[in-house]
Each structure stands twice: as structure tokens, then as C-alpha cells.
PDB file of N, CA and C in Angstrom:
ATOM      1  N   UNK A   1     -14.180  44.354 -92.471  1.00  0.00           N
ATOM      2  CA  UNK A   1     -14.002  45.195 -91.300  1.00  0.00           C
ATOM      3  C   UNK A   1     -13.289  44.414 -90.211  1.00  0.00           C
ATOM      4  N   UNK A   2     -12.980  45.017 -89.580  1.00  0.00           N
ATOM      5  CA  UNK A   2     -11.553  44.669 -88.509  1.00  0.00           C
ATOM      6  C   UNK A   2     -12.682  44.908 -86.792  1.00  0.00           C
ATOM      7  N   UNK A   3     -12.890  44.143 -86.280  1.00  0.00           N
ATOM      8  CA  UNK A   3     -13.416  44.092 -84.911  1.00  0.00           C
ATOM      9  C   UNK A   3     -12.549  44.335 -83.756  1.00  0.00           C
ATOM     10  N   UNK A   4     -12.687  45.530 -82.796  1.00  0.00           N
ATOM     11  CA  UNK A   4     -12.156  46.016 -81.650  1.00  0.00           C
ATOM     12  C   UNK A   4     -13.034  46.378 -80.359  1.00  0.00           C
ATOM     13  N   UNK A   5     -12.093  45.999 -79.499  1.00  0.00           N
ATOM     14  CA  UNK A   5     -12.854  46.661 -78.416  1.00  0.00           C
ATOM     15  C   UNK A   5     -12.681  47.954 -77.943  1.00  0.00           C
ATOM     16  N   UNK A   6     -13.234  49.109 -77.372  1.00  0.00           N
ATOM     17  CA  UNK A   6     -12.545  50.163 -77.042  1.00  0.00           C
ATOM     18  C   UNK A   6     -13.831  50.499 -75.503  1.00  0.00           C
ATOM     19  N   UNK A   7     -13.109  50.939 -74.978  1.00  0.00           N
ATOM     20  CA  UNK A   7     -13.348  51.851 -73.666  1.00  0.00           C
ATOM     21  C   UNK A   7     -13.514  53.196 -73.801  1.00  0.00           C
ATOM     22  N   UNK A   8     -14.687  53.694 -73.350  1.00  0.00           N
ATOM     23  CA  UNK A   8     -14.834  55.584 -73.371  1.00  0.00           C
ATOM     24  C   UNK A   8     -15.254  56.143 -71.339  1.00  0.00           C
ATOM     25  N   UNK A   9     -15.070  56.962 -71.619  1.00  0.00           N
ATOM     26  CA  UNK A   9     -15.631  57.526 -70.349  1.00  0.00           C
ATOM     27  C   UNK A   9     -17.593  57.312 -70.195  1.00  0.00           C
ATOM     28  N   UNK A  10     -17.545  57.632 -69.355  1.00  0.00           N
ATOM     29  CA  UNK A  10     -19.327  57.656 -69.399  1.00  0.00           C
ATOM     30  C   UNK A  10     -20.188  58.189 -70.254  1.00  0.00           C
ATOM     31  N   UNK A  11     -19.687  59.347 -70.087  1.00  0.00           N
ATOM     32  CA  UNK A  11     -20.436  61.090 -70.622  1.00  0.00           C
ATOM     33  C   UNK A  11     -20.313  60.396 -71.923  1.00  0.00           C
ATOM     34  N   UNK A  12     -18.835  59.770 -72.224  1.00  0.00           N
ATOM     35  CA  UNK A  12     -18.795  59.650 -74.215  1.00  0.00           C
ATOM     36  C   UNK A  12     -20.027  58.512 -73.953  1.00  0.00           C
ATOM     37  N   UNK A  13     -20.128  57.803 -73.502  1.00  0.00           N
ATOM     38  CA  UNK A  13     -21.243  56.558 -73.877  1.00  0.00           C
ATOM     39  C   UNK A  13     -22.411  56.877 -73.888  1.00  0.00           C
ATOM     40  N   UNK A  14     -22.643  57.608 -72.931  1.00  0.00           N
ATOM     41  CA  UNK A  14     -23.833  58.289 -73.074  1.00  0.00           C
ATOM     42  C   UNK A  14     -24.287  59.321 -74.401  1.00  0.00           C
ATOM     43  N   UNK A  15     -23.374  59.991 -74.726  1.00  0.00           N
ATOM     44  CA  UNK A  15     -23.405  60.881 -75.982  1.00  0.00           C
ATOM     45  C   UNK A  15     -24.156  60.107 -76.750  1.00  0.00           C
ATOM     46  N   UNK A  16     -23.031  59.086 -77.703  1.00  0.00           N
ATOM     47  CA  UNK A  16     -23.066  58.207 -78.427  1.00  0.00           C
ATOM     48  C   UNK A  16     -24.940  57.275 -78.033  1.00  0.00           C
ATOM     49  N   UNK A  17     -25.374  57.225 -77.135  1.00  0.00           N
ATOM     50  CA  UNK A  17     -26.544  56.439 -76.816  1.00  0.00           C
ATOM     51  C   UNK A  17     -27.715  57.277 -77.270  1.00  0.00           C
ATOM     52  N   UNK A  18     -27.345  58.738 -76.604  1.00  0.00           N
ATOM     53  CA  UNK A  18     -28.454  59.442 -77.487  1.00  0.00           C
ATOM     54  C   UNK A  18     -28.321  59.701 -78.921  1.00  0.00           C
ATOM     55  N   UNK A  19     -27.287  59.789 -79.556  1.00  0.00           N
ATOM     56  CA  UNK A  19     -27.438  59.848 -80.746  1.00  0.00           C
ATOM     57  C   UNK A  19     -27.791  59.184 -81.575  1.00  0.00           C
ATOM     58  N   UNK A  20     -27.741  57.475 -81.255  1.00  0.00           N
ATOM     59  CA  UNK A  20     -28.468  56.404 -81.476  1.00  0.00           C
ATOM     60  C   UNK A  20     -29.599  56.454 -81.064  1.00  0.00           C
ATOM     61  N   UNK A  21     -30.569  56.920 -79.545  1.00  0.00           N
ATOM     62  CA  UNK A  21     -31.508  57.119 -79.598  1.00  0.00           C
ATOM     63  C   UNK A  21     -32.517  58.160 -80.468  1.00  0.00           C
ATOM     64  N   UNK A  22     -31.496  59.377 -80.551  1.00  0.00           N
ATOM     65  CA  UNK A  22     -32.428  60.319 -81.852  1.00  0.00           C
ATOM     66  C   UNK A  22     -32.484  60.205 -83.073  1.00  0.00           C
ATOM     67  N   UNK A  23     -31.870  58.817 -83.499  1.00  0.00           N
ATOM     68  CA  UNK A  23     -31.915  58.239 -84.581  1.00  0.00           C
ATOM     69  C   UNK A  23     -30.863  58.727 -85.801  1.00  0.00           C
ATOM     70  N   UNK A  24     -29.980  59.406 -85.053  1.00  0.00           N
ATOM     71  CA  UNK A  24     -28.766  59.682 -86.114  1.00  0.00           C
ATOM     72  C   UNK A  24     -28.055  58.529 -86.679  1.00  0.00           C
ATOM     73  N   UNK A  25     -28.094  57.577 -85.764  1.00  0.00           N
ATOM     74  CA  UNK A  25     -27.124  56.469 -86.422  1.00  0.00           C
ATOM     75  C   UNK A  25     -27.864  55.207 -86.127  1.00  0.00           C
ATOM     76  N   UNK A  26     -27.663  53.970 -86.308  1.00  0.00           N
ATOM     77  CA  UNK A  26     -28.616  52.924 -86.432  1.00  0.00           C
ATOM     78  C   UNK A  26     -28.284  52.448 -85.058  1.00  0.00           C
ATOM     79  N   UNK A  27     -26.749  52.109 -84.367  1.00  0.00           N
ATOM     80  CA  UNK A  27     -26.107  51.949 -83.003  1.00  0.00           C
ATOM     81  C   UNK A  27     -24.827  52.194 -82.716  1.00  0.00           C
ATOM     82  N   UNK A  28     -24.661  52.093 -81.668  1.00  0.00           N
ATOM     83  CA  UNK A  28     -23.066  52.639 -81.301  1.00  0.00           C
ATOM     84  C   UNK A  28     -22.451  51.912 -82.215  1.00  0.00           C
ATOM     85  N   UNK A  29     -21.784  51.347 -82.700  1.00  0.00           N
ATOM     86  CA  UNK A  29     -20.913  51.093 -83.347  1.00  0.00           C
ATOM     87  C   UNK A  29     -20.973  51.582 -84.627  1.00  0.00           C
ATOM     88  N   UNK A  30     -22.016  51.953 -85.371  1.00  0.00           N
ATOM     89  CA  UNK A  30     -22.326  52.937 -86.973  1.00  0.00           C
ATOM     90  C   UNK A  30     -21.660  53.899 -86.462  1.00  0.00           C
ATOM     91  N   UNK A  31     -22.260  54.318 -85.014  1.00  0.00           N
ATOM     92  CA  UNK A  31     -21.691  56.028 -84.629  1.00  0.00           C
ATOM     93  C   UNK A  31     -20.339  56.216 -84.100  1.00  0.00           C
ATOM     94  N   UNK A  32     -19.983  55.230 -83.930  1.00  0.00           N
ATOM     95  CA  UNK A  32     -18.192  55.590 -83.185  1.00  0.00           C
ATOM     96  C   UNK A  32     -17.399  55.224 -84.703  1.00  0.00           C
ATOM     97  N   UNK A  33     -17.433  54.772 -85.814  1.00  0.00           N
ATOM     98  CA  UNK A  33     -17.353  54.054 -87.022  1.00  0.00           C
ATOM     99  C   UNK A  33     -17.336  55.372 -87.560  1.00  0.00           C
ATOM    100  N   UNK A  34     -18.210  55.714 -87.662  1.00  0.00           N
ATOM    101  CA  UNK A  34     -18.775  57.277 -88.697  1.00  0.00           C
ATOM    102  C   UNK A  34     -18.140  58.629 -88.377  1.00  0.00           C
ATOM    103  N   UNK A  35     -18.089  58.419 -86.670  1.00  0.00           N
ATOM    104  CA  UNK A  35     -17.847  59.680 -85.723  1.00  0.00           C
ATOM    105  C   UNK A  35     -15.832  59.444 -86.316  1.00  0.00           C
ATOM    106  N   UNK A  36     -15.313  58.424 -86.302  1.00  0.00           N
ATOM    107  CA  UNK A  36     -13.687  58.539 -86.517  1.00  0.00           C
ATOM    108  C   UNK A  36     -13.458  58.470 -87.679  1.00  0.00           C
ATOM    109  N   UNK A  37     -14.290  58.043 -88.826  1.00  0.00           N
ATOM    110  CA  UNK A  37     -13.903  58.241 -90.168  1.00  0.00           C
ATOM    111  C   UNK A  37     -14.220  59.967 -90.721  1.00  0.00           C
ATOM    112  N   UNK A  38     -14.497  60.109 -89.721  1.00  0.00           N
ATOM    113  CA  UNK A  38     -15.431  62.025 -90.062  1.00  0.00           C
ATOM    114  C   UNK A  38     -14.189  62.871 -89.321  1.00  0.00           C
ATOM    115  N   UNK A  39     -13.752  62.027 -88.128  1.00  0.00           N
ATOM    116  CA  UNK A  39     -12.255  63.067 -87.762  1.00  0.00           C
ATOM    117  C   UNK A  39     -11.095  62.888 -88.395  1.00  0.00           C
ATOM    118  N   UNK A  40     -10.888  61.573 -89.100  1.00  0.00           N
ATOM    119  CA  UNK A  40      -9.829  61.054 -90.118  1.00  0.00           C
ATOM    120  C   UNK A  40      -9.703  62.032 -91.391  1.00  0.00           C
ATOM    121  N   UNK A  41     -10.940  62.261 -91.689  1.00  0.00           N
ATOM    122  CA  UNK A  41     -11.283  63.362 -93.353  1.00  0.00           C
ATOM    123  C   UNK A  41     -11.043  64.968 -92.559  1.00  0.00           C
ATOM    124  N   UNK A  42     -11.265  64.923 -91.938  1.00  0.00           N
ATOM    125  CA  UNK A  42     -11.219  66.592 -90.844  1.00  0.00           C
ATOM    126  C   UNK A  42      -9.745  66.794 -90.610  1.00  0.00           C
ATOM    127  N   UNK A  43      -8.999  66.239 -90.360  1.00  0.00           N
ATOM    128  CA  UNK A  43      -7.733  65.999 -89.966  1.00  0.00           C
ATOM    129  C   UNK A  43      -6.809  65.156 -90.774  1.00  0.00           C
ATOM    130  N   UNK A  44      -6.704  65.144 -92.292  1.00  0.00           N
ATOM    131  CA  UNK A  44      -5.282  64.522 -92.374  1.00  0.00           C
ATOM    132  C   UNK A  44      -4.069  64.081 -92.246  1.00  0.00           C
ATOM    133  N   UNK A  45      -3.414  65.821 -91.332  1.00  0.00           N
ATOM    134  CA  UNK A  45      -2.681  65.779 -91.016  1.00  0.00           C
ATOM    135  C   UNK A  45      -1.789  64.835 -89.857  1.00  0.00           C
ATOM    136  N   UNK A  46      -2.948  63.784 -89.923  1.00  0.00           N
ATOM    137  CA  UNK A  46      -2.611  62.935 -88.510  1.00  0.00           C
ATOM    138  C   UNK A  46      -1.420  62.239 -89.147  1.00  0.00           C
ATOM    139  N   UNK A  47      -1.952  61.808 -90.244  1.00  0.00           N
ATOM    140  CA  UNK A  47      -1.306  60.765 -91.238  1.00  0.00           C
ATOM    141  C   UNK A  47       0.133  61.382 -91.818  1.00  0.00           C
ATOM    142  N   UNK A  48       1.074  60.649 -91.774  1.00  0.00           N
ATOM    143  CA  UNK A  48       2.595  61.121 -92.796  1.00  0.00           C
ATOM    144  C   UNK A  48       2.274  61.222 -94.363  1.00  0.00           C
ATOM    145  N   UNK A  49       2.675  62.009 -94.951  1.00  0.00           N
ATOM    146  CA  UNK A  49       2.466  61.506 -96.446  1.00  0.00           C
ATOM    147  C   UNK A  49       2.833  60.764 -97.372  1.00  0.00           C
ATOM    148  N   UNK A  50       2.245  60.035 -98.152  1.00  0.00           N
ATOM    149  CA  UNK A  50       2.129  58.917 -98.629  1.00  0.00           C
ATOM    150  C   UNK A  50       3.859  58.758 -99.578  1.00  0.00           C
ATOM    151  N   UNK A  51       4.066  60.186 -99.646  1.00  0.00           N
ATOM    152  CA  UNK A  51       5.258  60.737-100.698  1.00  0.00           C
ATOM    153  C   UNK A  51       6.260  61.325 -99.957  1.00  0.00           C
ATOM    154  N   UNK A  52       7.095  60.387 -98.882  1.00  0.00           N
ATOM    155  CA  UNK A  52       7.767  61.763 -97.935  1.00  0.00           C
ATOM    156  C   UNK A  52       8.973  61.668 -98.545  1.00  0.00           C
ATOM    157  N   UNK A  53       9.529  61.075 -99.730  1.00  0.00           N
ATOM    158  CA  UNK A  53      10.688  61.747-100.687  1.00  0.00           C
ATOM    159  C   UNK A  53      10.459  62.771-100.875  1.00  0.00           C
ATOM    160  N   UNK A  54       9.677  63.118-101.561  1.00  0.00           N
ATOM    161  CA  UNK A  54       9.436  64.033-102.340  1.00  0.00           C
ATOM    162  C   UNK A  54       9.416  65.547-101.809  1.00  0.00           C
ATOM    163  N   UNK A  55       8.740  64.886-100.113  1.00  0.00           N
ATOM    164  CA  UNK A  55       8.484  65.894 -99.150  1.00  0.00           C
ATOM    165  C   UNK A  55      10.396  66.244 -98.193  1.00  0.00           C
ATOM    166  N   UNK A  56      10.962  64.858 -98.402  1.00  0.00           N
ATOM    167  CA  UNK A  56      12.838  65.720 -97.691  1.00  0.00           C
ATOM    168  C   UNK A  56      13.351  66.496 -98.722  1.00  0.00           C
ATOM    169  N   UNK A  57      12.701  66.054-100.102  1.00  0.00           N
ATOM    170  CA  UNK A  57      13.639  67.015-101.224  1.00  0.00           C
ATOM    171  C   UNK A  57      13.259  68.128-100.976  1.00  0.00           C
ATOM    172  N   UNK A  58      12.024  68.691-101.222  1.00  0.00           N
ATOM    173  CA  UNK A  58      11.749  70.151-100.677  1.00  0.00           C
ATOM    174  C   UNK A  58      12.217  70.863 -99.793  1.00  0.00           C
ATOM    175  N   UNK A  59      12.598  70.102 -98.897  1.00  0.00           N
ATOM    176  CA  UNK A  59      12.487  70.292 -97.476  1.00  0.00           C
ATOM    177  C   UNK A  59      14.095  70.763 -97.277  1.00  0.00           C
ATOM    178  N   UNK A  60      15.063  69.784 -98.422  1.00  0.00           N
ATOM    179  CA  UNK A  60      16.575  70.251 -98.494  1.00  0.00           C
ATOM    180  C   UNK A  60      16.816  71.647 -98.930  1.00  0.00           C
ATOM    181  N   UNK A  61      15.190  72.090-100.134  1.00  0.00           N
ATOM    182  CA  UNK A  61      16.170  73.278-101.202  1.00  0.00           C
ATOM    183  C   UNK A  61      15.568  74.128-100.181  1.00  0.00           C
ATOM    184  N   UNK A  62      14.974  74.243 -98.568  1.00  0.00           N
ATOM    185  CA  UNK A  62      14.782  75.914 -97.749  1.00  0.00           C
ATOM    186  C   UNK A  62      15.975  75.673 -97.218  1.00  0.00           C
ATOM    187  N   UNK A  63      15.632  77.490 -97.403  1.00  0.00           N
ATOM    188  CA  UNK A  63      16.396  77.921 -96.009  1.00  0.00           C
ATOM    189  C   UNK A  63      16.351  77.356 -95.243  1.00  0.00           C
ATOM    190  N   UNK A  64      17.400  77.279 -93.558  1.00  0.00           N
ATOM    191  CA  UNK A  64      17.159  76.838 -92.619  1.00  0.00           C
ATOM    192  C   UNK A  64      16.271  77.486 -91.924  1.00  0.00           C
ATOM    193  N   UNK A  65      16.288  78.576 -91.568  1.00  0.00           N
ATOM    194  CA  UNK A  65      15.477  79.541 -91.007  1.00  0.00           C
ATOM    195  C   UNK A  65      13.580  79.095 -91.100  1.00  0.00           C
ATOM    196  N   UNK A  66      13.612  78.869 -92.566  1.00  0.00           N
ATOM    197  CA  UNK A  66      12.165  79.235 -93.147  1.00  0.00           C
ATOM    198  C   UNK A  66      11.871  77.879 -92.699  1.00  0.00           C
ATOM    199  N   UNK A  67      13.045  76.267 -92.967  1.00  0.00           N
ATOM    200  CA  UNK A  67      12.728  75.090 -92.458  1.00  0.00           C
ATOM    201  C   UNK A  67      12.302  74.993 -90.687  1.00  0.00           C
ATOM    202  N   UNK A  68      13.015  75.585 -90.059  1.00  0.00           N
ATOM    203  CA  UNK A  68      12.683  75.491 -88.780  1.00  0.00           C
ATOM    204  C   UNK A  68      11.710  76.176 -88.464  1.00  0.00           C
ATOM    205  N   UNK A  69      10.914  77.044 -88.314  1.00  0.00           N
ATOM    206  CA  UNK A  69       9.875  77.863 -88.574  1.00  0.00           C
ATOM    207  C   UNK A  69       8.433  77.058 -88.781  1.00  0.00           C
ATOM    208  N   UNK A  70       8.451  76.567 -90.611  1.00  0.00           N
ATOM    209  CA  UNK A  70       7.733  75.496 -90.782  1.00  0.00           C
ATOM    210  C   UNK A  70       7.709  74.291 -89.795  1.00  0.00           C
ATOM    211  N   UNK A  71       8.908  73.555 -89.617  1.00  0.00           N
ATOM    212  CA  UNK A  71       8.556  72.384 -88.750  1.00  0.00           C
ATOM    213  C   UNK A  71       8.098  73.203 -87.129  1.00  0.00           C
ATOM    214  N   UNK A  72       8.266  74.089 -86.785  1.00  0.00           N
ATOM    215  CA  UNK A  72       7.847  74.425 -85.295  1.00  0.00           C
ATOM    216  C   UNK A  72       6.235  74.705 -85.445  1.00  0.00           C
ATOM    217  N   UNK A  73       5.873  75.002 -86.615  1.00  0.00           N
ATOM    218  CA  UNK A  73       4.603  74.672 -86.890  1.00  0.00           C
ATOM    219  C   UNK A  73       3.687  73.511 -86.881  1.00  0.00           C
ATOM    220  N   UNK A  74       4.600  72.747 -87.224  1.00  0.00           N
ATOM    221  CA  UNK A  74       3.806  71.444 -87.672  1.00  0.00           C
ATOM    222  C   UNK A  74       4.212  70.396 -86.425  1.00  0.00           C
ATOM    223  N   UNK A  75       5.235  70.542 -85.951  1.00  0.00           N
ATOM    224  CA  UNK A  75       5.658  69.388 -85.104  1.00  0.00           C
ATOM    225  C   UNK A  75       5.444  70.149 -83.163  1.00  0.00           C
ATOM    226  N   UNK A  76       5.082  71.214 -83.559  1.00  0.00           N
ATOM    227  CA  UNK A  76       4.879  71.927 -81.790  1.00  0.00           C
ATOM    228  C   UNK A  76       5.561  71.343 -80.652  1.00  0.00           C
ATOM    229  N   UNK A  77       6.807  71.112 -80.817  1.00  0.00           N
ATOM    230  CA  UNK A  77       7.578  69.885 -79.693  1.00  0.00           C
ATOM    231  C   UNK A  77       8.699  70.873 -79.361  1.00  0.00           C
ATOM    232  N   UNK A  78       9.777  69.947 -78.452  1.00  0.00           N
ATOM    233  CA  UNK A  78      10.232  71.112 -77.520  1.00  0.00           C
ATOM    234  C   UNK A  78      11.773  70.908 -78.648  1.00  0.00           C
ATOM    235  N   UNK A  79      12.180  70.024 -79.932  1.00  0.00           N
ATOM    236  CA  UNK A  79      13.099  70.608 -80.458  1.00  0.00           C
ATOM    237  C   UNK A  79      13.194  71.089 -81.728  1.00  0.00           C
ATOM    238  N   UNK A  80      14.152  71.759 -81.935  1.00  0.00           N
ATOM    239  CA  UNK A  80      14.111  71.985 -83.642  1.00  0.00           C
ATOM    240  C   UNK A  80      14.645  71.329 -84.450  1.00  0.00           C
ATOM    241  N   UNK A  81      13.830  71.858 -85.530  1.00  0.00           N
ATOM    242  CA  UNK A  81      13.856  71.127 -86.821  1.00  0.00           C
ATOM    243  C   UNK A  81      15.283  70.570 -87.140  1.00  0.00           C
ATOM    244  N   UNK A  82      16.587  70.694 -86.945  1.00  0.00           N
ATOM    245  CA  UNK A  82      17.448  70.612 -86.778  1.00  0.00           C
ATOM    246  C   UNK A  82      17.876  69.121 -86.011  1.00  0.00           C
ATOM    247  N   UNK A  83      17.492  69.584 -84.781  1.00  0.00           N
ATOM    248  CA  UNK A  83      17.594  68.325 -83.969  1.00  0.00           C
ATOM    249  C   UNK A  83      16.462  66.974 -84.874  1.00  0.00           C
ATOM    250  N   UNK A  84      15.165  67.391 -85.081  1.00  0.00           N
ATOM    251  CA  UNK A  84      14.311  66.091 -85.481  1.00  0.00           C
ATOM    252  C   UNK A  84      14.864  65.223 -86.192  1.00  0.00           C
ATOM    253  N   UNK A  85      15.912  66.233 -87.862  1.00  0.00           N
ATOM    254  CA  UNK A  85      15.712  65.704 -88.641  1.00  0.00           C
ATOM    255  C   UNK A  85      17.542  65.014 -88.617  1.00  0.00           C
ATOM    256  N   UNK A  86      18.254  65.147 -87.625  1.00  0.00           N
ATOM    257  CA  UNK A  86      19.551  64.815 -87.141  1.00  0.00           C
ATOM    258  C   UNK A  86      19.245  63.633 -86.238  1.00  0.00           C
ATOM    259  N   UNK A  87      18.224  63.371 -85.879  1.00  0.00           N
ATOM    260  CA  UNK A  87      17.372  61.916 -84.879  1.00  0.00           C
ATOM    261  C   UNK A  87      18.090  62.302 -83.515  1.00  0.00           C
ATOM    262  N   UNK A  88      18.447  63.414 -83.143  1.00  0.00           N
ATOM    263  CA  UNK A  88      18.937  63.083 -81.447  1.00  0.00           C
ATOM    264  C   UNK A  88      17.952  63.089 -80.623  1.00  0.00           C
ATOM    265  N   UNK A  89      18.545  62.396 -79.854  1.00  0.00           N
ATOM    266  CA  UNK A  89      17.211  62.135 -78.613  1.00  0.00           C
ATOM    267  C   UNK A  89      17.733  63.262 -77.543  1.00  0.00           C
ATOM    268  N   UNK A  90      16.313  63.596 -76.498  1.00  0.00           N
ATOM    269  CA  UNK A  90      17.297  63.984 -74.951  1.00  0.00           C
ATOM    270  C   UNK A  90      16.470  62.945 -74.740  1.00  0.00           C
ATOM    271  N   UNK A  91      17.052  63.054 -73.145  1.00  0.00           N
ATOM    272  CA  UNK A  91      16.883  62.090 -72.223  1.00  0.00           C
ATOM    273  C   UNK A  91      15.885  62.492 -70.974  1.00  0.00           C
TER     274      UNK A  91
END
């Protein structure tokens, strides 16, 4: 295991204290440990996929239409799919 420090607001420290006090977890650190490996499995999508060949080939045989669509789904940002996958920046 990899040792860090991290900072929360109050309210989170406090959370985390009772939940160690009602005996959900042994101490804060089981529970902030447990609590982000439980949003990691909840949320994959944080992560790129492990296969993103596989994922531009697909991605070549759509439509444009149906491609931009999909990525405005997935990427909720202010350009399109078009622009992402062309790398322009604004400024």
C-alpha cells in the first residue's frame, strides 16, 4: 500500500468518525480506503479503457452524426466530438 495524506472538510471528518464510531469500519483510514475503492467499482467510467484501439476503430466505422451524439454524452464539454478528436484547443 502506497501512504498519503489528504485533507476533507469537517462535516467529511466527522462522517467518517462516526462511522468508525458505529463500528462500520475499524478507523478512518479502512473507511476512506473502502469508501474510494466502493466509488472506483460504482464508477468505471472514470478510468479510459484499457483497449482504446480497439475503441478509435469503432469509433471510425459511425456515422458522424451518431459519433458526436455519443461523445456529447460521454464527454459533456463545451466541444464536439469533432473538435476532441482533431486536438484543437480554444483559448
Amino acid at each position: 500500500m502506497v501512504f498519503f495524506k489528504v485533507r476533507v472538510k469537517k462535516e467529511t471528518n466527522e462522517k467518517i468518525a462516526k462511522l468508525v464510531k458505529a463500528g462500520r469500519y475499524k478507523n478512518k483510514s479502512e473507511a476512506l480506503r473502502e469508501i474510494i475503492e466502493e466509488h472506483f467499482e460504482k464508477h468505471p467510467g472514470l478510468f479510459p479503457s484499457d483497449n482504446l484501439g480497439e475503441i478509435a476503430e469503432e469509433a471510425g466505422k459511425m456515422p458522424d452524426g451518431e459519433f458526436d451524439r455519443l461523445a456529447a454524452e460521454i464527454f459533456r464539454g463545451p466541444r464536439t466530438a469533432a473538435e476532441l478528436v482533431r486536438g484543437g484547443r480554444r483559448s
